[in-house]
Protein backbone atom coordinates (compact mmCIF):
# COMPACT_ATOMS: atom_id res chain seq x y z
CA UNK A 1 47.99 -3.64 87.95
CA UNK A 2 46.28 -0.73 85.82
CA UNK A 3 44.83 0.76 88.88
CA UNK A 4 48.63 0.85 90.19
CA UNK A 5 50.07 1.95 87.46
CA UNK A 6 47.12 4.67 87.76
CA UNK A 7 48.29 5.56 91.42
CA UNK A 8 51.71 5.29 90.78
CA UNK A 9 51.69 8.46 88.07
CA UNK A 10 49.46 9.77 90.34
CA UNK A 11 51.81 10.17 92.53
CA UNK A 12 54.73 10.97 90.27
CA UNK A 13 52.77 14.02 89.32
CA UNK A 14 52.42 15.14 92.59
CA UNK A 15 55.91 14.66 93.78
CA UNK A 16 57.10 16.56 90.84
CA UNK A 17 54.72 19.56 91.74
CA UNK A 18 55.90 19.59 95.10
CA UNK A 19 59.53 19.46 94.16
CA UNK A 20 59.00 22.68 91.95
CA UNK A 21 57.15 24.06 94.35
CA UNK A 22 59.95 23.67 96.96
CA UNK A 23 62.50 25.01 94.48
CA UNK A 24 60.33 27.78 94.00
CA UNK A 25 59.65 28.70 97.43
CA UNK A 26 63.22 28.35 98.30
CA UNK A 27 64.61 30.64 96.10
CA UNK A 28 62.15 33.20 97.16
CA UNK A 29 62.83 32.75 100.55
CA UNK A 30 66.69 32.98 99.83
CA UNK A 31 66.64 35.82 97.71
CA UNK A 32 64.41 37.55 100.07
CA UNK A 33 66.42 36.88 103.01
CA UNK A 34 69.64 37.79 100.85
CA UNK A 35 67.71 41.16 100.27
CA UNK A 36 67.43 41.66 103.63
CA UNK A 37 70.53 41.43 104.76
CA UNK A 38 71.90 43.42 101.91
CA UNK A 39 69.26 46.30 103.02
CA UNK A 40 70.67 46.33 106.41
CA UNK A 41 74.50 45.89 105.37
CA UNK A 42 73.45 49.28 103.42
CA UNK A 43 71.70 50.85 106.10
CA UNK A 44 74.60 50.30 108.16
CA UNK A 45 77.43 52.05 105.87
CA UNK A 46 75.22 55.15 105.80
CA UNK A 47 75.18 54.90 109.64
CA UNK A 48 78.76 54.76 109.11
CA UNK A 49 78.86 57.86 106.59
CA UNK A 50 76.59 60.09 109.06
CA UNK A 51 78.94 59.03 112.22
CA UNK A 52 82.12 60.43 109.93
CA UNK A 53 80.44 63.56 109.22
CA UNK A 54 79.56 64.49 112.70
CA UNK A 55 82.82 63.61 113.72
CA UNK A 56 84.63 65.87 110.77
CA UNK A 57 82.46 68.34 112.05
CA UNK A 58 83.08 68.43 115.78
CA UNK A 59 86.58 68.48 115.57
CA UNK A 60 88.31 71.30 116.31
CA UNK A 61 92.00 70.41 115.64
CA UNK A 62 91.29 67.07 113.35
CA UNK A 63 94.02 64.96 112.47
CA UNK A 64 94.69 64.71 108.84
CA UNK A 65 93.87 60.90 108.68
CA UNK A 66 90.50 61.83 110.26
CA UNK A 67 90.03 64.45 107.79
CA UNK A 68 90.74 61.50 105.47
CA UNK A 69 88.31 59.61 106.95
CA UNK A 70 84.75 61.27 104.78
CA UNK A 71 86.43 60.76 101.25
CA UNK A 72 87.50 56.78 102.23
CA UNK A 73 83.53 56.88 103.41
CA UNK A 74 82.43 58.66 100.67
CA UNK A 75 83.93 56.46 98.01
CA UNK A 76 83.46 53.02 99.46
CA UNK A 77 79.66 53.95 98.69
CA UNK A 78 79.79 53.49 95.14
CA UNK A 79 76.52 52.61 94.22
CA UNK A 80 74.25 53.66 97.35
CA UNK A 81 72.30 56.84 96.24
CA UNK A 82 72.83 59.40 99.41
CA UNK A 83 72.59 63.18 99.66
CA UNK A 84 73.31 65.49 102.19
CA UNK A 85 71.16 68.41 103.81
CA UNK A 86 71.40 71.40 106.41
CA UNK A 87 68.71 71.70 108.88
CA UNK A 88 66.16 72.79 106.37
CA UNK A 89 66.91 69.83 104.75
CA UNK A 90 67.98 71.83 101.40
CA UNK A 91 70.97 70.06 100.08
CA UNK A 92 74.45 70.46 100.84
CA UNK A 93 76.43 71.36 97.41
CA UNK A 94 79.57 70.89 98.68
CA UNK A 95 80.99 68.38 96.95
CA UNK A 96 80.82 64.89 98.57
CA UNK A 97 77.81 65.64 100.48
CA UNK A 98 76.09 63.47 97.75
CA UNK A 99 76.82 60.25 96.08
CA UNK A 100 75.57 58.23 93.07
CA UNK A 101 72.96 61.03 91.77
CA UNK A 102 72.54 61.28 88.45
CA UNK A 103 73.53 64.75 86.98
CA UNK A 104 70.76 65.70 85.03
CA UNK A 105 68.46 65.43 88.53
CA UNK A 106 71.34 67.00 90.59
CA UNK A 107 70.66 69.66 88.63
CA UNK A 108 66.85 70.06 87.99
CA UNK A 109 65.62 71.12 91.17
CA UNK A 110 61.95 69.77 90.75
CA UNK A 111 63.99 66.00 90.12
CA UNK A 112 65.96 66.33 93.15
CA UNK A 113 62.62 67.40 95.23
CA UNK A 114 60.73 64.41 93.81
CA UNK A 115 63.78 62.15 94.78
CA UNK A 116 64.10 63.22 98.29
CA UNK A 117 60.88 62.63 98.99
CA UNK A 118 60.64 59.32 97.36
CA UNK A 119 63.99 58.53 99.43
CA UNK A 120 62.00 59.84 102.43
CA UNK A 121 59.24 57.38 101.99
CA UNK A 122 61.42 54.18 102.00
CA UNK A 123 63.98 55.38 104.87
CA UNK A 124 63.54 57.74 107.45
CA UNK A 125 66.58 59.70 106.99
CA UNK A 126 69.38 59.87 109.54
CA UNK A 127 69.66 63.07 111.49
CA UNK A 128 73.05 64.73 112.38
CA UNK A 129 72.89 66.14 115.74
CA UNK A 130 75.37 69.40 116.27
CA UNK A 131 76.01 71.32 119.50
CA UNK A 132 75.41 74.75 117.57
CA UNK A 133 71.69 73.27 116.83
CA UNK A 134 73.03 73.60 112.78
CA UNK A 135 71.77 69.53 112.21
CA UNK A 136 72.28 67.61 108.96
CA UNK A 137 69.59 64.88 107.45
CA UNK A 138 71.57 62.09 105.42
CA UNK A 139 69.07 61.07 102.52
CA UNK A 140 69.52 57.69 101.13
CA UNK A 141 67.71 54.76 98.95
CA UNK A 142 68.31 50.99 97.83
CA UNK A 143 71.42 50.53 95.62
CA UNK A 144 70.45 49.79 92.33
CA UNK A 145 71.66 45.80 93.21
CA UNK A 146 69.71 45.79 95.93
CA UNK A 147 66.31 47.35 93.61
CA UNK A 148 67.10 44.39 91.25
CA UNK A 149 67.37 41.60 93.50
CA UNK A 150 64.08 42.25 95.80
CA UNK A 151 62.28 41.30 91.62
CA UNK A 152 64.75 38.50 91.15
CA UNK A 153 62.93 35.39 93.10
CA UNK A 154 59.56 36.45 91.86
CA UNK A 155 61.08 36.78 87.65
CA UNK A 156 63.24 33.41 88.48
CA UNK A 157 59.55 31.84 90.63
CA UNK A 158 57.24 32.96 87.26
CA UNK A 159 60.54 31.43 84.76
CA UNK A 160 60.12 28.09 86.45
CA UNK A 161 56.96 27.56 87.32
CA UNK A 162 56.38 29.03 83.19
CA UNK A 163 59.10 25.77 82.41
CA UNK A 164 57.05 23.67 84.38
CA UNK A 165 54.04 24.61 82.58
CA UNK A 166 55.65 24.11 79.07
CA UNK A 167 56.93 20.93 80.21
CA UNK A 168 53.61 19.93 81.22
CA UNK A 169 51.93 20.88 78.13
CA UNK A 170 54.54 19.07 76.12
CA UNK A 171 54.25 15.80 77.55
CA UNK A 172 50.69 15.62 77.86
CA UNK A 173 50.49 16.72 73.91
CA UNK A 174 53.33 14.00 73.35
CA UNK A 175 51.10 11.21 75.19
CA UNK A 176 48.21 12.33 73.30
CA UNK A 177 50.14 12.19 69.97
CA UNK A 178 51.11 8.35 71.09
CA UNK A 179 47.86 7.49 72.15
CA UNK A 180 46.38 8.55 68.71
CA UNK A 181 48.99 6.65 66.80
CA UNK A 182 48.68 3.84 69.06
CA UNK A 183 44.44 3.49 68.61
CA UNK A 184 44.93 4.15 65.14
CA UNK A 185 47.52 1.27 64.46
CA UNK A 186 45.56 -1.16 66.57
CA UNK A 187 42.42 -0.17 64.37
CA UNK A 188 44.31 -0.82 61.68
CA UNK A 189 46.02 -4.07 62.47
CA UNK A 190 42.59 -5.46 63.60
CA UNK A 191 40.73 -4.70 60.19
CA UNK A 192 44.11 -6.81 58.63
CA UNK A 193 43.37 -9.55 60.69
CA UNK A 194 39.67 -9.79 60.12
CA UNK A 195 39.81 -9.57 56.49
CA UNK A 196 41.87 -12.64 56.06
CA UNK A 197 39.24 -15.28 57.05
CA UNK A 198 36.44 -12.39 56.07
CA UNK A 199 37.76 -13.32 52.72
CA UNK A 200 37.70 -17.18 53.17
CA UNK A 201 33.79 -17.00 54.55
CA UNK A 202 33.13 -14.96 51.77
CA UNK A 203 34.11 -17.37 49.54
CA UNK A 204 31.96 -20.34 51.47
CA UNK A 205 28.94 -18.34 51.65
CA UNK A 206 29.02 -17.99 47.80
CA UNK A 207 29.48 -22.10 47.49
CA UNK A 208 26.29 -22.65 49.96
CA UNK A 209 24.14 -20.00 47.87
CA UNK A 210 24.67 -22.16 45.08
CA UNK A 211 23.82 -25.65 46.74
CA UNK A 212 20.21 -23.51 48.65
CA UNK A 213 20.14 -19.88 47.27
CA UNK A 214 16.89 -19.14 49.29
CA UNK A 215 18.03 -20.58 52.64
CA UNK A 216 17.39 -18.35 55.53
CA UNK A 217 20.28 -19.22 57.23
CA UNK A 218 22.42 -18.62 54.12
CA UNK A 219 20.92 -14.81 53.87
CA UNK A 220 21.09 -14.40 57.61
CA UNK A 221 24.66 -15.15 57.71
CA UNK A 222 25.34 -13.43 54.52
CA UNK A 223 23.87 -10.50 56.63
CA UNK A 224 26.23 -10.69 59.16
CA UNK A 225 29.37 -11.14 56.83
CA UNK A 226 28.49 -8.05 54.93
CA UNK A 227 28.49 -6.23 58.23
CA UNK A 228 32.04 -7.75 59.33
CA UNK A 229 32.82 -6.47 55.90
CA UNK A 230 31.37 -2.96 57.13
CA UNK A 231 33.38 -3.19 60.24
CA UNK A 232 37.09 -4.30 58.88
CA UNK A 233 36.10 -1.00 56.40
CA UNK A 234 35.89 1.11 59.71
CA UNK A 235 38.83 0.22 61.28
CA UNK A 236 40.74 0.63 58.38
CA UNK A 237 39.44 4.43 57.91
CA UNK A 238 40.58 5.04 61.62
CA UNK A 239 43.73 7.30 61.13
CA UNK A 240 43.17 8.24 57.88
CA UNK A 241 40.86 11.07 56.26
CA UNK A 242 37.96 9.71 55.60
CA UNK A 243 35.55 11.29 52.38
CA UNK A 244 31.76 12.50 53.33
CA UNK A 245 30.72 11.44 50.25
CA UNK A 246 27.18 10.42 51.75
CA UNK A 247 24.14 12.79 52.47
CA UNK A 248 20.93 11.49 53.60
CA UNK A 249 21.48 10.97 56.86
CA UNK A 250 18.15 10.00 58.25
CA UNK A 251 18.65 6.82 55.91
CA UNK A 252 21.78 5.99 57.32
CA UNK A 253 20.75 6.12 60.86
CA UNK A 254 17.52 4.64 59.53
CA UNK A 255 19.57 1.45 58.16
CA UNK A 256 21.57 1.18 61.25
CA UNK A 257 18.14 1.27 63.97
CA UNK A 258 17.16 -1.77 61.39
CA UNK A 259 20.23 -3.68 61.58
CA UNK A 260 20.34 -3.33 65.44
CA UNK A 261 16.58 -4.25 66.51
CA UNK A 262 17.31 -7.52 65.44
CA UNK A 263 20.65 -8.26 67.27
CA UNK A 264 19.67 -6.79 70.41
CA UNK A 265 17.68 -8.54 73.55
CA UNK A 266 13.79 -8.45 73.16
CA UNK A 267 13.64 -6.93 76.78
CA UNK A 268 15.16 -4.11 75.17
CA UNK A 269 12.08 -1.28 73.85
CA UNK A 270 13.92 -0.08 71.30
CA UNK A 271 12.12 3.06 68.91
CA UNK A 272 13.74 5.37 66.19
CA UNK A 273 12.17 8.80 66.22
CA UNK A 274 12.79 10.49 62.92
CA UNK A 275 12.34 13.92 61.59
CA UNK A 276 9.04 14.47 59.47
CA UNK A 277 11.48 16.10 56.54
CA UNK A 278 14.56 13.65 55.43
CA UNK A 279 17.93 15.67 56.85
CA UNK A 280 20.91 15.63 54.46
CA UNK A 281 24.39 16.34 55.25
CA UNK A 282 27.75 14.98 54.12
CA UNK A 283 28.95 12.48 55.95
CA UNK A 284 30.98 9.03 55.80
CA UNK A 285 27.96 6.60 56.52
CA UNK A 286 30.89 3.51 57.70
CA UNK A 287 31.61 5.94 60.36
CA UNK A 288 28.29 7.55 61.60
CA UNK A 289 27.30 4.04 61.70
CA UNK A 290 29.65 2.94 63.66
CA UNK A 291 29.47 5.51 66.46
CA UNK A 292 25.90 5.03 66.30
CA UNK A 293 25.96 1.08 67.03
CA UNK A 294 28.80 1.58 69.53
CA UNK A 295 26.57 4.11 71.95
CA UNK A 296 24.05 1.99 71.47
CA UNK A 297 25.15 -1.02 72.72
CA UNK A 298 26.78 0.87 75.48
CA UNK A 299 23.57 1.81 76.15
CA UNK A 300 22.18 -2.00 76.00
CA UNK A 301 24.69 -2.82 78.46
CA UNK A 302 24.34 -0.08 80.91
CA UNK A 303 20.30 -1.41 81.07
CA UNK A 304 21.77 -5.31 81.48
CA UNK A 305 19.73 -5.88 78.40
CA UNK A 306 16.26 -4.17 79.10
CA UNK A 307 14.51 -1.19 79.14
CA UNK A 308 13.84 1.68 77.04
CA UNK A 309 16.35 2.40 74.47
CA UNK A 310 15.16 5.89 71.83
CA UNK A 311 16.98 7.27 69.30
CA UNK A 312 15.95 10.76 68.09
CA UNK A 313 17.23 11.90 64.75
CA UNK A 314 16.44 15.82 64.40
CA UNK A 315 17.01 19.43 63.19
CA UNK A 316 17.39 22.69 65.85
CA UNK A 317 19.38 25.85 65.81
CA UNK A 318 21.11 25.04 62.60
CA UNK A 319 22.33 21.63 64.32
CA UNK A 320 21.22 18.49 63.11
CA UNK A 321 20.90 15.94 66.36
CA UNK A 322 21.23 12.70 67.18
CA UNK A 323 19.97 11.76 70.54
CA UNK A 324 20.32 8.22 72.05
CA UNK A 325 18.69 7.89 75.25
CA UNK A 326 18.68 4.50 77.95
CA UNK A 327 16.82 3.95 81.11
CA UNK A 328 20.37 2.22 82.44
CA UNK A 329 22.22 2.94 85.39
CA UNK A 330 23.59 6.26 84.56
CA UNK A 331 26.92 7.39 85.01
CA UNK A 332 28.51 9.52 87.95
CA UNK A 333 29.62 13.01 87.48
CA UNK A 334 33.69 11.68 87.11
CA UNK A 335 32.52 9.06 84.80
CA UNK A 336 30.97 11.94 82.13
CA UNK A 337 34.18 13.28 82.81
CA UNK A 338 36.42 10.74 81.84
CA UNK A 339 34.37 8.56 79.33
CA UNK A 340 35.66 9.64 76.25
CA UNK A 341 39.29 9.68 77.02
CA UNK A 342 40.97 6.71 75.50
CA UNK A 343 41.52 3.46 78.09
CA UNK A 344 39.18 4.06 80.09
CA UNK A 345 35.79 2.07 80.93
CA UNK A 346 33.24 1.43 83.32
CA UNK A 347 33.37 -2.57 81.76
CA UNK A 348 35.46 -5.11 83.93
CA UNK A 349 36.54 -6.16 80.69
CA UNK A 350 36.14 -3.08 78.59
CA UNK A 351 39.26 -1.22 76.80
CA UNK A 352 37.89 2.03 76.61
CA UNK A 353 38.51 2.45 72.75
CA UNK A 354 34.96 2.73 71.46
CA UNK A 355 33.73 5.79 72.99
CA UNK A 356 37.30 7.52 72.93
CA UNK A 357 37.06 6.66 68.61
CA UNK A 358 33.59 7.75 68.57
CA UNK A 359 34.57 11.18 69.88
CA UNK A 360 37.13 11.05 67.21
CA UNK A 361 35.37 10.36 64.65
CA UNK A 362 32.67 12.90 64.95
CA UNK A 363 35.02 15.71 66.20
CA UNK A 364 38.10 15.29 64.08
CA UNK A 365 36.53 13.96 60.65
CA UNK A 366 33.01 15.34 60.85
CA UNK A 367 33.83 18.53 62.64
CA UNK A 368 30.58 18.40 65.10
CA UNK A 369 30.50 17.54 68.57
CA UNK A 370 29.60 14.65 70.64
CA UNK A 371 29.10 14.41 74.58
CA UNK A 372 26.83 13.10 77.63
CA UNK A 373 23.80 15.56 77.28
CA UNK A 374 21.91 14.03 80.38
CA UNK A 375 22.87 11.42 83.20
CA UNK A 376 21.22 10.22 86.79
CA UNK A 377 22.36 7.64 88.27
CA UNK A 378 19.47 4.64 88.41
CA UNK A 379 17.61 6.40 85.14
CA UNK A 380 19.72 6.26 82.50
CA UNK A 381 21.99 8.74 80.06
CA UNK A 382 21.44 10.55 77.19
CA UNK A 383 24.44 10.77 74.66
CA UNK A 384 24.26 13.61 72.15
CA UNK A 385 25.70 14.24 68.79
CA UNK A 386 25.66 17.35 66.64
CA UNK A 387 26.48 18.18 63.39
CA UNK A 388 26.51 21.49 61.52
CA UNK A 389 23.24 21.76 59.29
CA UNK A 390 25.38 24.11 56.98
């Protein structure tokens, strides 16, 4: 069903990207042809305006209405830059033998040389043929409508796809924002439930210390009901800021290799490497703990409960490390990718909260960093913590 669910947003995703994609592409290809058809529609008026020109010209009796004809022309064009030159191609001043040119370039004669020749780089200008050899050029450029609209698709494509992008961000923030409320009320729901009866064996550990005090079994499981009293603790800090009140770290990862060596298989080689010099640094020793037992039996279960399990505890490059290295079965290059992010595990039976609170708890309360500093598959992984020295 998870896997499902998996493919199912999967696909969601992708049919959402494709459906923005096709809006996108459509209105580009709209617009554009829109743009196009405008261009021609224009090119074909000032077709129409040279045509009326030749004919005013050629006439040698014109009727009135045809001499009417130029002006109607002339004034349909309304927003269609056009001007007007002899054979020289200097331009006609008469007026009406330009349209839609801005006075102050009219005027300047540099301007106006600067516009023709831009004009003459997008159109090749239409060329009045006269008997008398006297020929006309009709200079013309995009309407102002038409300028704006060949930028429109691409604005409205980078608006859209810049809402899609938002949108994305904001839901994947949102699910994050769940997801952290969601570990962090399970955390804190489980260290609730285990301190009820925690309380109860408390009290029955305290009644069989007084009937044997030095029974080994009494001690041993007085051991092990301190440490569910370590773990309800944990869960209860998850979601909350936690205080770094301790500092010598090498006895708190110390403490934890000691607790562990004795709860883990025999087949298991398992060595603490510490520093020569004691490293201090504040830190919340529940939590550092914590992370520290849950790598490591991640680790003991990625070797099916043997092989070589190390834990280095060092200082380099202002960086204090911890280092917790397996000989399991490594981890492929999408599994470093995805193991810290909450729900997921390589466990048939796994929930994928440990490593995802681990990273939280070093990151977010302890400002350092933690990730998979070496994997092969068949050899085993390395995971890595750092702190700041300073």
């Amino acid at each position: 069903m998870l896997n499902f669910s998996k493919l199912l947003s999967k696909i969601n995703r992708w049919f959402i990207f494709l459906v923005m994609t096709t809006i996108v592409v459509g209105i580009v290809v709209s617009t554009t042809l829109l743009v196009n058809y405008l261009r021609k529609e224009e090119i074909k008026r000032i077709n129409l305006l040279s045509k009326s020109i030749k004919i005013q010209k050629e006439l040698t009796s014109p009727d009135p209405a045809i001499l009417d004809l130029l002006p109607e022309i002339l004034n349909i064009n309304s927003n269609i830059p056009v001007i007007v030159t002899d054979k020289n191609k200097v331009p006609i001043p008469n007026e009406g033998y330009h349209r839609n040119i801005p006075d102050a370039v009219w005027n300047n004669p540099t301007k106006l040389k600067n516009l023709m020749q831009k004009m003459e780089n997008s159109y090749r200008p239409f060329e009045i043929e006269f008997p008398d050899g006297n020929n006309q050029f009709v200079y013309y450029d995009n309407s102002a409508l038409l300028n704006n609209l060949r930028y429109t698709p691409y604005i409205l494509g980078l608006i859209i796809l810049g809402y899609f992008l938002f949108s994305f961000w904001f839901m994947r923030t949102l699910k994050k924002t769940d997801e952290g409320f969601l570990w962090a009320g399970l955390a804190k729901e489980t260290a609730h439930q285990i301190g009820t009866p925690l309380s109860s064996m408390i009290g029955w550990i305290e009644v069989m210390k007084l009937e044997n005090p030095q029974s080994e079994g009494v001690l041993e499981i007085e051991k092990d009901i301190n440490r569910l009293r370590t773990i309800s603790e944990r869960f209860s800090k998850i979601g909350s800021i936690p205080e770094l009140n301790d500092t010598n770290l090498s006895e708190t990862v110390f403490q934890n290799y000691e607790y562990l060596k004795k709860r883990i298989s025999t087949k298991v080689k398992f060595q603490l490497h510490l520093s020569k010099e004691e490293l201090w640094i504040n830190h919340n020793k529940i939590l550092i703990s914590w992370v520290i037992e849950n790598l490591v039996k991640n680790a003991v279960d990625a070797m099916k409960g043997s092989g070589n399990l190390d834990i280095y505890l060092y200082e380099k490059s202002e960086n204090i490390i911890i280092d917790i290295k397996d000989t399991g079965c490594g981890m492929t290059k999408k599994q470093t990718r995805n193991v810290f992010k909450p729900g997921f595990s390589t466990k048939k039976r796994g929930w994928g909260l440990g490593l995802s609170l681990a990273k939280r708890v070093i990151e977010e309360y302890h400002k350092g960093e933690i990730k998979i500093h070496q994997s092969e598959m068949g050899k085993g992984t390395t995971f890595r913590i750092l702190l700041k020295a300073k």
